[in-house]
PDB file of N, CA and C in Angstrom:
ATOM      1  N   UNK A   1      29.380 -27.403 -17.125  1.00  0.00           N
ATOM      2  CA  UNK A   1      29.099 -27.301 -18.535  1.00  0.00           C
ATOM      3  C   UNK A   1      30.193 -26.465 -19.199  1.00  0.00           C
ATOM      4  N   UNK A   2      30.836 -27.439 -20.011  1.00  0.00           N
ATOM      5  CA  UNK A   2      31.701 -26.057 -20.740  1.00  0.00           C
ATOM      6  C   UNK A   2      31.038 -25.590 -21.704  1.00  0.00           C
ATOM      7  N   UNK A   3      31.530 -23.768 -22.156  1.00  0.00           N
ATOM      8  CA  UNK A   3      31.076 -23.219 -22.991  1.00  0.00           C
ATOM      9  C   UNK A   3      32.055 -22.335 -23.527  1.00  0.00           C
ATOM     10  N   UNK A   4      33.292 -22.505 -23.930  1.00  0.00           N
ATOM     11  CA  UNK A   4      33.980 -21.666 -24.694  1.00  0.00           C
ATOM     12  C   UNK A   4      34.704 -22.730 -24.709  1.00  0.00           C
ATOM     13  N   UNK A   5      35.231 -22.369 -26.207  1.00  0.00           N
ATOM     14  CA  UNK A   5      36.624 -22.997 -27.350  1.00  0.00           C
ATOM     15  C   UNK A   5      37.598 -23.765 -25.598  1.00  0.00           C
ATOM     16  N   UNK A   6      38.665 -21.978 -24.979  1.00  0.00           N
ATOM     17  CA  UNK A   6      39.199 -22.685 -23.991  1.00  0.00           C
ATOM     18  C   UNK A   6      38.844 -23.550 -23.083  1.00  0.00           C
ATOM     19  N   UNK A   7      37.879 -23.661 -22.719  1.00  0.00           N
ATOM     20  CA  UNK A   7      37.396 -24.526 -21.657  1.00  0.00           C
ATOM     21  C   UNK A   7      37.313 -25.961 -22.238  1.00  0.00           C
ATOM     22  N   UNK A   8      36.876 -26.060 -23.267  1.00  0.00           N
ATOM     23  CA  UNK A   8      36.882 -27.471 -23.782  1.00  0.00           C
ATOM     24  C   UNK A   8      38.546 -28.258 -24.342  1.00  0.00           C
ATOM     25  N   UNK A   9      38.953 -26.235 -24.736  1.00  0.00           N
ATOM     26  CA  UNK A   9      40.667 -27.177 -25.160  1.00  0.00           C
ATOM     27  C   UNK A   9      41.262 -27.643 -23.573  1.00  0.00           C
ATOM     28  N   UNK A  10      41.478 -26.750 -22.619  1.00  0.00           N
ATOM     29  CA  UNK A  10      41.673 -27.241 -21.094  1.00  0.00           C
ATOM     30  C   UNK A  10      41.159 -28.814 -20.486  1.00  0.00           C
ATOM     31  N   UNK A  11      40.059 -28.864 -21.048  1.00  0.00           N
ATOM     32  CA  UNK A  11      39.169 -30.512 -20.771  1.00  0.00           C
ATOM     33  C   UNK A  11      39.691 -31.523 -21.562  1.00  0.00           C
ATOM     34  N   UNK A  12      40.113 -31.271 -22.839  1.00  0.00           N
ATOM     35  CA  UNK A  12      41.175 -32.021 -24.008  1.00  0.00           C
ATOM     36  C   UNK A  12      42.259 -32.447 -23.081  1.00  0.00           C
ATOM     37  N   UNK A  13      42.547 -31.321 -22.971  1.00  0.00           N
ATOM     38  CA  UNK A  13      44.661 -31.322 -22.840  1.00  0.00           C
ATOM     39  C   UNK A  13      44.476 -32.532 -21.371  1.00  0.00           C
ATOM     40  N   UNK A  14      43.666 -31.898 -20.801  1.00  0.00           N
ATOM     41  CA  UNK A  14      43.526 -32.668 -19.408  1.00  0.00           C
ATOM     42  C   UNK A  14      43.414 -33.887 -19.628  1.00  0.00           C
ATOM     43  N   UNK A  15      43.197 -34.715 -20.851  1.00  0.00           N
ATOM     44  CA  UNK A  15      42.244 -35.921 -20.857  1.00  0.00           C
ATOM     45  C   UNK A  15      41.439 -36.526 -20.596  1.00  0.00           C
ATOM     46  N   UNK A  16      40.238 -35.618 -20.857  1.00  0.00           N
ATOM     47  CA  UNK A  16      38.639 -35.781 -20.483  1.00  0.00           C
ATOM     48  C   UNK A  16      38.088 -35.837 -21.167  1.00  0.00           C
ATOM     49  N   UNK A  17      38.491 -36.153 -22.809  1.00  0.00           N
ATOM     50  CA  UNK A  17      37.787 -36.217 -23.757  1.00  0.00           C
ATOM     51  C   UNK A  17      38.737 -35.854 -25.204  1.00  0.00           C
ATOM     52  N   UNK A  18      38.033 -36.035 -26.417  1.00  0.00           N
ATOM     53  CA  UNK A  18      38.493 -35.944 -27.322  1.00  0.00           C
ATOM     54  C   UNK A  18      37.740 -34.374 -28.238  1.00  0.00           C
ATOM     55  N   UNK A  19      37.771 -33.704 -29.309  1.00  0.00           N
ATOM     56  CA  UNK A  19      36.709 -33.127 -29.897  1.00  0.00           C
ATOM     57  C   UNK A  19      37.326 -32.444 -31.160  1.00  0.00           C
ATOM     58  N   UNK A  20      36.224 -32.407 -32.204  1.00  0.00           N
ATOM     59  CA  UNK A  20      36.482 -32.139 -33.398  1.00  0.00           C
ATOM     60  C   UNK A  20      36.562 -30.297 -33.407  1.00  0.00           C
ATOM     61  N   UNK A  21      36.668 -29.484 -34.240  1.00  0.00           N
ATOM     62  CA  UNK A  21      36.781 -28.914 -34.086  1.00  0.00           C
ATOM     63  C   UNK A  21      37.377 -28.066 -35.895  1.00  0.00           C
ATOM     64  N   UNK A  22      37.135 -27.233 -36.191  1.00  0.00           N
ATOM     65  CA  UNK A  22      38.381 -26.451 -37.342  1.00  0.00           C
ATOM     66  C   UNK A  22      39.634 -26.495 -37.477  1.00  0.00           C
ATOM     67  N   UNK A  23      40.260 -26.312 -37.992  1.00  0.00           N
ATOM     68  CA  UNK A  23      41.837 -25.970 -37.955  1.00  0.00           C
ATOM     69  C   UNK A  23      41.810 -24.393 -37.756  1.00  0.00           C
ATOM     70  N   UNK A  24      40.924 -23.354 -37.751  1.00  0.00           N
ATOM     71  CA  UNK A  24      41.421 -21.952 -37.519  1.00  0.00           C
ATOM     72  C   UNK A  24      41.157 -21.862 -36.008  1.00  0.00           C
ATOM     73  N   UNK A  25      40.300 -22.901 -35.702  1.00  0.00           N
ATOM     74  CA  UNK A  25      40.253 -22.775 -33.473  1.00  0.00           C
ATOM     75  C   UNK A  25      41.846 -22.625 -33.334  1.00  0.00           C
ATOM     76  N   UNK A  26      42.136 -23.923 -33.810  1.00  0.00           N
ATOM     77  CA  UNK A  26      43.243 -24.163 -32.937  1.00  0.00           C
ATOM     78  C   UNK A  26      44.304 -23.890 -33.143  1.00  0.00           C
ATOM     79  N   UNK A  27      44.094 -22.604 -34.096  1.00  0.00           N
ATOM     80  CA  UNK A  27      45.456 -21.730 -34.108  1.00  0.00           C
ATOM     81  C   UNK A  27      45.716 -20.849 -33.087  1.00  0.00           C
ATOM     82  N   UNK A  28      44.577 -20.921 -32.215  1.00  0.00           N
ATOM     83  CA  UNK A  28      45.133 -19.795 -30.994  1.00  0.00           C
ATOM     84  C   UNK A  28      45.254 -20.929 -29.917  1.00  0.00           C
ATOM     85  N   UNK A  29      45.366 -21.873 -30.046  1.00  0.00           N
ATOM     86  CA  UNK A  29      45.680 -22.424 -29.259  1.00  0.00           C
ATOM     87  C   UNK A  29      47.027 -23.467 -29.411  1.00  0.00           C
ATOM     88  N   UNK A  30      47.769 -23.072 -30.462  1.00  0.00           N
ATOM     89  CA  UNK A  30      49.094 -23.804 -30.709  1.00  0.00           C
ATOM     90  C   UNK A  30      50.009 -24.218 -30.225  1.00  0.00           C
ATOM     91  N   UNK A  31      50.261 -23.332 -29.017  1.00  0.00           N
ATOM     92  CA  UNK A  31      51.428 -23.867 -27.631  1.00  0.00           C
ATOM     93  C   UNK A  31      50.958 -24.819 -27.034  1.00  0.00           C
ATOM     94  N   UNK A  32      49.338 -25.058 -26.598  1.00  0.00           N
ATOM     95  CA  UNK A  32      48.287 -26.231 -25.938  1.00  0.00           C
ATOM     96  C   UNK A  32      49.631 -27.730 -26.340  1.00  0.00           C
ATOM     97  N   UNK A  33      48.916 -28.442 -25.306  1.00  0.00           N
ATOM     98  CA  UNK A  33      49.952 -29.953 -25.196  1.00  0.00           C
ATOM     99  C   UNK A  33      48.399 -30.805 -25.884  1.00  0.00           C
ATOM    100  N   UNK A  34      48.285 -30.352 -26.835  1.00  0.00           N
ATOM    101  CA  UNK A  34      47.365 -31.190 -27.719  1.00  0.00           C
ATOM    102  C   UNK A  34      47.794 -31.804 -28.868  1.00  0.00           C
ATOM    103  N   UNK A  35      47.807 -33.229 -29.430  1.00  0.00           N
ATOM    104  CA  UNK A  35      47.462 -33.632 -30.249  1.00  0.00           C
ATOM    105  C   UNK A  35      46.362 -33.435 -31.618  1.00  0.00           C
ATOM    106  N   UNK A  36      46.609 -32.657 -33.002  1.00  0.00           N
ATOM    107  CA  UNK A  36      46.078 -32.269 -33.290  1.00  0.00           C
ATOM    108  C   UNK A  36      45.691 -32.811 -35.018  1.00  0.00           C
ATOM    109  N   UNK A  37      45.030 -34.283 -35.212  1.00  0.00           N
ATOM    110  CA  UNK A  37      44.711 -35.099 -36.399  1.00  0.00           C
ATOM    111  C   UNK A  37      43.980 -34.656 -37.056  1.00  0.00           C
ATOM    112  N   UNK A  38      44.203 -34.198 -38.419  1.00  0.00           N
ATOM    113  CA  UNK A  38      43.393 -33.784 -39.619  1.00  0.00           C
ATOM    114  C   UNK A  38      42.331 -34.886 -39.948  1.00  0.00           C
ATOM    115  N   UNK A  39      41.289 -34.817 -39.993  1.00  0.00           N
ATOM    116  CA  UNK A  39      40.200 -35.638 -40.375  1.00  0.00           C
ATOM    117  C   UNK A  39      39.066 -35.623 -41.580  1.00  0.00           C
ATOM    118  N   UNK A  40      39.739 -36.332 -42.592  1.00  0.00           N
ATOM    119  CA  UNK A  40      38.843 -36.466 -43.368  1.00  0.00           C
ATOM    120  C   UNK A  40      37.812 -37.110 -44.133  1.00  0.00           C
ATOM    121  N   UNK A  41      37.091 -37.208 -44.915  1.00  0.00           N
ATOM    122  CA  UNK A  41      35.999 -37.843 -45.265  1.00  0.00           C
ATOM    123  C   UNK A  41      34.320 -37.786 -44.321  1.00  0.00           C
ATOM    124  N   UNK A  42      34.632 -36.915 -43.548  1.00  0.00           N
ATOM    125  CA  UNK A  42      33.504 -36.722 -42.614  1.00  0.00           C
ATOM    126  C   UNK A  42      32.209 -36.266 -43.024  1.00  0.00           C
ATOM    127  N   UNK A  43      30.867 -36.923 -43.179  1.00  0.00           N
ATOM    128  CA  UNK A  43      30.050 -36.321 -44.073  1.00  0.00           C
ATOM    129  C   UNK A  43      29.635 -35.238 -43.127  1.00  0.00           C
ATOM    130  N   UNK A  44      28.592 -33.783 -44.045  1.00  0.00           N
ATOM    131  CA  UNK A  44      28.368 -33.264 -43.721  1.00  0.00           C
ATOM    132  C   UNK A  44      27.770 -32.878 -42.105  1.00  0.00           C
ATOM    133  N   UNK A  45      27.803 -32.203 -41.821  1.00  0.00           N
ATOM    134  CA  UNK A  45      27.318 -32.085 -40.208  1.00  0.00           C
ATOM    135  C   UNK A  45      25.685 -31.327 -40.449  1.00  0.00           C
ATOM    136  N   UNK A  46      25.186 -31.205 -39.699  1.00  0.00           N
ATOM    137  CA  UNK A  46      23.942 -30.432 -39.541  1.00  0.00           C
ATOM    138  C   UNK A  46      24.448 -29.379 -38.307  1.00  0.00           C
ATOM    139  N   UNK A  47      23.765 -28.125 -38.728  1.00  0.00           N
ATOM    140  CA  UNK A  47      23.825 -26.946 -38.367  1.00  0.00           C
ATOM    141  C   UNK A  47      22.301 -25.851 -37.881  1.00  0.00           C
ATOM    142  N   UNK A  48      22.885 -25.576 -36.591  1.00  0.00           N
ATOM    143  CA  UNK A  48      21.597 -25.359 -35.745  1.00  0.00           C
ATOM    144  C   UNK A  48      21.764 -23.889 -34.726  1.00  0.00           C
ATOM    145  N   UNK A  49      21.368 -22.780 -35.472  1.00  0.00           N
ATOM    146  CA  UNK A  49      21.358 -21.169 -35.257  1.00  0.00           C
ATOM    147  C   UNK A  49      20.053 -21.174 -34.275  1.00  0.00           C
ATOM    148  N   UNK A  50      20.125 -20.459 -33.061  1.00  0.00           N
ATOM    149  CA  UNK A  50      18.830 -19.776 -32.712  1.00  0.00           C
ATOM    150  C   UNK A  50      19.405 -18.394 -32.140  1.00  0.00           C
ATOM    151  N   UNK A  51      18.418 -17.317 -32.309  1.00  0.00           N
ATOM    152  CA  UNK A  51      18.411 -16.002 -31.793  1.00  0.00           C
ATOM    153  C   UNK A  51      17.223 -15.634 -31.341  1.00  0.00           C
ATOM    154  N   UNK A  52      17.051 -14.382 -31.239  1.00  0.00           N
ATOM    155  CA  UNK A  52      15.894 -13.980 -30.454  1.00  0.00           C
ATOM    156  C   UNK A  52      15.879 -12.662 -31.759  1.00  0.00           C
ATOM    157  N   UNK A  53      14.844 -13.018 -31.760  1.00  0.00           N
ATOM    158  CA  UNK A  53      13.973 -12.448 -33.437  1.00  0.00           C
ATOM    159  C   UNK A  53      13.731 -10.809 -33.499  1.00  0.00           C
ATOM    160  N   UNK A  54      13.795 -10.090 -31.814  1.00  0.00           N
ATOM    161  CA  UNK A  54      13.197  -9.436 -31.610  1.00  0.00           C
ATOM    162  C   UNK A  54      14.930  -7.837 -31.288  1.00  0.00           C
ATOM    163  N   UNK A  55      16.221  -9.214 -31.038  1.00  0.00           N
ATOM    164  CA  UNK A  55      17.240  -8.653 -31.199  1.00  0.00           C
ATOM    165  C   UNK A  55      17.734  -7.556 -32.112  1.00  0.00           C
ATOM    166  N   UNK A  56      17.481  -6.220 -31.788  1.00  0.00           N
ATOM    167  CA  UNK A  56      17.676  -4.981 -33.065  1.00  0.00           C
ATOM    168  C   UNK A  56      19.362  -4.885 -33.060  1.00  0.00           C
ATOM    169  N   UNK A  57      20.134  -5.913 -32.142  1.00  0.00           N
ATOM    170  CA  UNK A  57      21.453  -5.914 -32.563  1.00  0.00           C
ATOM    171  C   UNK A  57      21.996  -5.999 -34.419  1.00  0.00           C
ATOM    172  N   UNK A  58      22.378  -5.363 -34.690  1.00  0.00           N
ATOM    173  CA  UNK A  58      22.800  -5.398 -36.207  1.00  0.00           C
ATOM    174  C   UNK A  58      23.603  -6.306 -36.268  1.00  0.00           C
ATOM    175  N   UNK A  59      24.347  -6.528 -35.374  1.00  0.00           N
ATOM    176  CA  UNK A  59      25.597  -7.711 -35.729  1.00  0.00           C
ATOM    177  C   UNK A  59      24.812  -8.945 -35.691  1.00  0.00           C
ATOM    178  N   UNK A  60      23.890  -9.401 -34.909  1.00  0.00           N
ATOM    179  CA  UNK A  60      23.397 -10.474 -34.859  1.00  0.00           C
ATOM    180  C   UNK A  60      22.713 -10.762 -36.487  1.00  0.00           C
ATOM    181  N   UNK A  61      21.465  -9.153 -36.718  1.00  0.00           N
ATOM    182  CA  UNK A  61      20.545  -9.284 -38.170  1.00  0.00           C
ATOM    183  C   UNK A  61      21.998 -10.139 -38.909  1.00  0.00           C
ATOM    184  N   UNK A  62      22.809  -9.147 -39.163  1.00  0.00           N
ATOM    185  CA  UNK A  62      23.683  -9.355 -39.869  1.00  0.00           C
ATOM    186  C   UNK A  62      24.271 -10.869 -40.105  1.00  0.00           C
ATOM    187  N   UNK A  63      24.886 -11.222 -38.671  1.00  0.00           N
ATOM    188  CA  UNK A  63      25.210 -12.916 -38.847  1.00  0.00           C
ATOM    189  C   UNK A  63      24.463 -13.816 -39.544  1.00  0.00           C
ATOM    190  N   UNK A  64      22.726 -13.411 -38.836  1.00  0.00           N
ATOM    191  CA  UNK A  64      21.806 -14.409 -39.272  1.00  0.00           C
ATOM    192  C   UNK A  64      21.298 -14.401 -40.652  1.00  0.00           C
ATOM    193  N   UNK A  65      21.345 -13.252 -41.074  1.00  0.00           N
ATOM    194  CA  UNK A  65      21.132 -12.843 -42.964  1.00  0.00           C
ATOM    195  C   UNK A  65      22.232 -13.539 -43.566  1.00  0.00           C
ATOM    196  N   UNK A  66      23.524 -13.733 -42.881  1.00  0.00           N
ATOM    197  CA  UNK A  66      25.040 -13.663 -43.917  1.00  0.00           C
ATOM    198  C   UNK A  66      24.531 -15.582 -43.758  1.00  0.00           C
ATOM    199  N   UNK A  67      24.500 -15.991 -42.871  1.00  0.00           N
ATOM    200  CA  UNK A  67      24.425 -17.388 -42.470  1.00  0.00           C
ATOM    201  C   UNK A  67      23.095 -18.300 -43.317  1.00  0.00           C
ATOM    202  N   UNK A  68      22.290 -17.267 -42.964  1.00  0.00           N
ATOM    203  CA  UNK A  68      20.677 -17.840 -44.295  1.00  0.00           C
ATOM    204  C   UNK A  68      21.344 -17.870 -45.511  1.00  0.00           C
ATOM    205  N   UNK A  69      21.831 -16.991 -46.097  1.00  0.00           N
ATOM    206  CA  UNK A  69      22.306 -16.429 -47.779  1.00  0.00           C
ATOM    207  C   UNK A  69      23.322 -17.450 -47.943  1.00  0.00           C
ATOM    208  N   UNK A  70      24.245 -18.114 -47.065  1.00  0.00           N
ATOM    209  CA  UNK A  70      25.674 -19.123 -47.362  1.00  0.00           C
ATOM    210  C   UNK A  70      24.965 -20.514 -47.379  1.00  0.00           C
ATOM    211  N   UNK A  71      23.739 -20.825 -46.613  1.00  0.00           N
ATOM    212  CA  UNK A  71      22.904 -22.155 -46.857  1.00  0.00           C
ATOM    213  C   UNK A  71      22.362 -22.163 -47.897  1.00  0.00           C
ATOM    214  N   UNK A  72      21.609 -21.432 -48.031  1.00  0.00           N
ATOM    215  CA  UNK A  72      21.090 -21.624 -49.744  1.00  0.00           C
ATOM    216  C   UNK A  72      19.716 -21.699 -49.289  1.00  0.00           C
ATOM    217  N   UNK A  73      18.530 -22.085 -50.682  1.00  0.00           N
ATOM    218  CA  UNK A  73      17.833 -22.634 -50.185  1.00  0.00           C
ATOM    219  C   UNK A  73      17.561 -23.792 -49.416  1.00  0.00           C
ATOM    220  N   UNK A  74      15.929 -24.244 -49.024  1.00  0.00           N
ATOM    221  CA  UNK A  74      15.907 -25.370 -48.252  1.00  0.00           C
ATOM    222  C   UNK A  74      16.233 -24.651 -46.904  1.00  0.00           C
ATOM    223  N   UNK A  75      16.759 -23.745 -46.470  1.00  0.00           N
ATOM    224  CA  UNK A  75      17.234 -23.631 -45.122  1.00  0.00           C
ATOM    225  C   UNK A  75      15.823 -23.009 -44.247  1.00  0.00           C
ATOM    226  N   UNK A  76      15.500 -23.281 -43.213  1.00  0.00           N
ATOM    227  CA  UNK A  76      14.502 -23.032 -42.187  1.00  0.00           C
ATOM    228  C   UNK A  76      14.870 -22.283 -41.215  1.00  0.00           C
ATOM    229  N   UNK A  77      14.298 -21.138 -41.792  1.00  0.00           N
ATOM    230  CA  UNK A  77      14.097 -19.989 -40.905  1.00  0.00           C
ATOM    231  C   UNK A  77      12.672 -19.376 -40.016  1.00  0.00           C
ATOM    232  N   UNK A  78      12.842 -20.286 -38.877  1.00  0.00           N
ATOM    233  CA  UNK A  78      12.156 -19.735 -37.442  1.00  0.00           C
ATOM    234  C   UNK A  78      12.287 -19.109 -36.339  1.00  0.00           C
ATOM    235  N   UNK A  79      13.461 -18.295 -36.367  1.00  0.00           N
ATOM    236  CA  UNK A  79      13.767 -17.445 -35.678  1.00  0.00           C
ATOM    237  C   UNK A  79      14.077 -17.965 -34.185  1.00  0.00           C
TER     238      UNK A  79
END
């Protein structure tokens, strides 16, 4: 299972796949032997946060407050 940015750019470069991604990822990865196509017209994506509710980490409150407040309403918060 990959689970970090590198591991999936490593699985790219290798040719094991293709994947979308930002343009600010793959500024740390600029030397990479990747092919790198701007893509546009892509409709919106859906977006899917879980934490553990009970986390007194501040950075997390914090992410998950900054991340509720940038959706707007309509957004579903179940922790």
């Amino acid at each position: 299972m990959i689970k970090t940015a590198a591991e999936w750019v490593a699985a790219v470069e290798a040719g094991r796949g293709v994947a979308y991604t930002m343009p600010t990822v793959m500024q740390d990865f600029a030397n990479r032997r990747i092919q790198v196509v701007p893509v546009e017209g892509l409709p919106p994506a859906a977006l899917l946060m879980a934490w553990h509710t009970e986390d007194p980490d501040p950075l997390v409150q914090a992410f998950v407050s900054r991340a509720l407040e940038l959706l707007g309403p309509g957004t579903s918060e179940s922790g």
